[in-house]
C-alpha atoms as a PDB file:
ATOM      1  CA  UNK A   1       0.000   0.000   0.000  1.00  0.00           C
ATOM      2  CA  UNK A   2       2.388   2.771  -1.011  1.00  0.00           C
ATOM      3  CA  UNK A   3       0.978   6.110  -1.535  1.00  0.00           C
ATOM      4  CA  UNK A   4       3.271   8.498  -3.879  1.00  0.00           C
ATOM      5  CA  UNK A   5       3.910  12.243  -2.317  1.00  0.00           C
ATOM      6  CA  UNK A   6       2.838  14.454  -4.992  1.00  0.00           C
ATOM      7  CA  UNK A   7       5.042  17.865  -5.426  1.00  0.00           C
ATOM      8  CA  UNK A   8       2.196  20.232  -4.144  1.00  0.00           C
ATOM      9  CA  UNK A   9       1.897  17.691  -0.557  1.00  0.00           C
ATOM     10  CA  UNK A  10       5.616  18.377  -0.203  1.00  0.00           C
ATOM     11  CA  UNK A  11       5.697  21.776  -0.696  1.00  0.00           C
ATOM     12  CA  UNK A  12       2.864  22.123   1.524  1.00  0.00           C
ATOM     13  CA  UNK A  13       3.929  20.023   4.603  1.00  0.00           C
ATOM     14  CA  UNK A  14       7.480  21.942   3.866  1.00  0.00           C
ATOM     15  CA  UNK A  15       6.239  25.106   4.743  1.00  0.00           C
ATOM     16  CA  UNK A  16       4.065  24.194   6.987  1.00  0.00           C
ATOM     17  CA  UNK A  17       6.872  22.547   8.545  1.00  0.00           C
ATOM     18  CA  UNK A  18       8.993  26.204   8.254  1.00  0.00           C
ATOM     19  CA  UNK A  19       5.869  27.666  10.064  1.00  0.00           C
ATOM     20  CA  UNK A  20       6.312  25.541  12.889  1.00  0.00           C
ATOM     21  CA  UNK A  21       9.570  26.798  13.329  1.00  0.00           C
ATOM     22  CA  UNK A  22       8.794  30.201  13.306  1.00  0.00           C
ATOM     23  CA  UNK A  23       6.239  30.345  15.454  1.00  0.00           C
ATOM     24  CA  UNK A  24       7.826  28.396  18.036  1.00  0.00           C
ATOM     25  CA  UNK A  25      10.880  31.102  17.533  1.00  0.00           C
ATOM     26  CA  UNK A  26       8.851  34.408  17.741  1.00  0.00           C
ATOM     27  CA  UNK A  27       7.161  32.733  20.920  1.00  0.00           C
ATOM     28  CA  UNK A  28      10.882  31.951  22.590  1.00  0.00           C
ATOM     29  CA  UNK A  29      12.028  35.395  21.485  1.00  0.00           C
ATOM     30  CA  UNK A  30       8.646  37.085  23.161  1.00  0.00           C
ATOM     31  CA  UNK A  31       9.675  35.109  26.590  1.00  0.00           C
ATOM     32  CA  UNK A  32      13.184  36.026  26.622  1.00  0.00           C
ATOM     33  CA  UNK A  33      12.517  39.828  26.196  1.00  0.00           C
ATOM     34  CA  UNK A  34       9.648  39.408  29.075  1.00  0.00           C
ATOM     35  CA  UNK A  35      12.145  37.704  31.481  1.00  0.00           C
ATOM     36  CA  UNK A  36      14.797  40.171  30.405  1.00  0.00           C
ATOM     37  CA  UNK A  37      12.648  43.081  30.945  1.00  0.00           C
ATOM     38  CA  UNK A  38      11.632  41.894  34.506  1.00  0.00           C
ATOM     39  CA  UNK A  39      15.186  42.053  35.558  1.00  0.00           C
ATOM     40  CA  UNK A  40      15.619  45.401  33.960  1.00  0.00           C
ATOM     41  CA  UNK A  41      17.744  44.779  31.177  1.00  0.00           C
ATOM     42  CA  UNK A  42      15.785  46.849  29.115  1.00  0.00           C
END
């Protein structure tokens, strides 16, 4: 039972893939500048 990935399903679970990734980054970046801030770096 092997199913072929078409182009379009790779692109697709590529970028979704990439969207993961920047999510997850602007969330770490958010956290860092809150802890940051409430020990007055900034």
């Amino acid at each position: 039972m092997e199913q072929e990935i078409t182009f379009g399903e790779r692109v697709l679970n590529g970028f979704l893939s990439l969207m993961v990734v920047v999510l997850v980054g602007i969330l770490l970046s958010v956290v860092l500048c809150l802890i940051l801030w409430a020990f007055g770096f900034f």
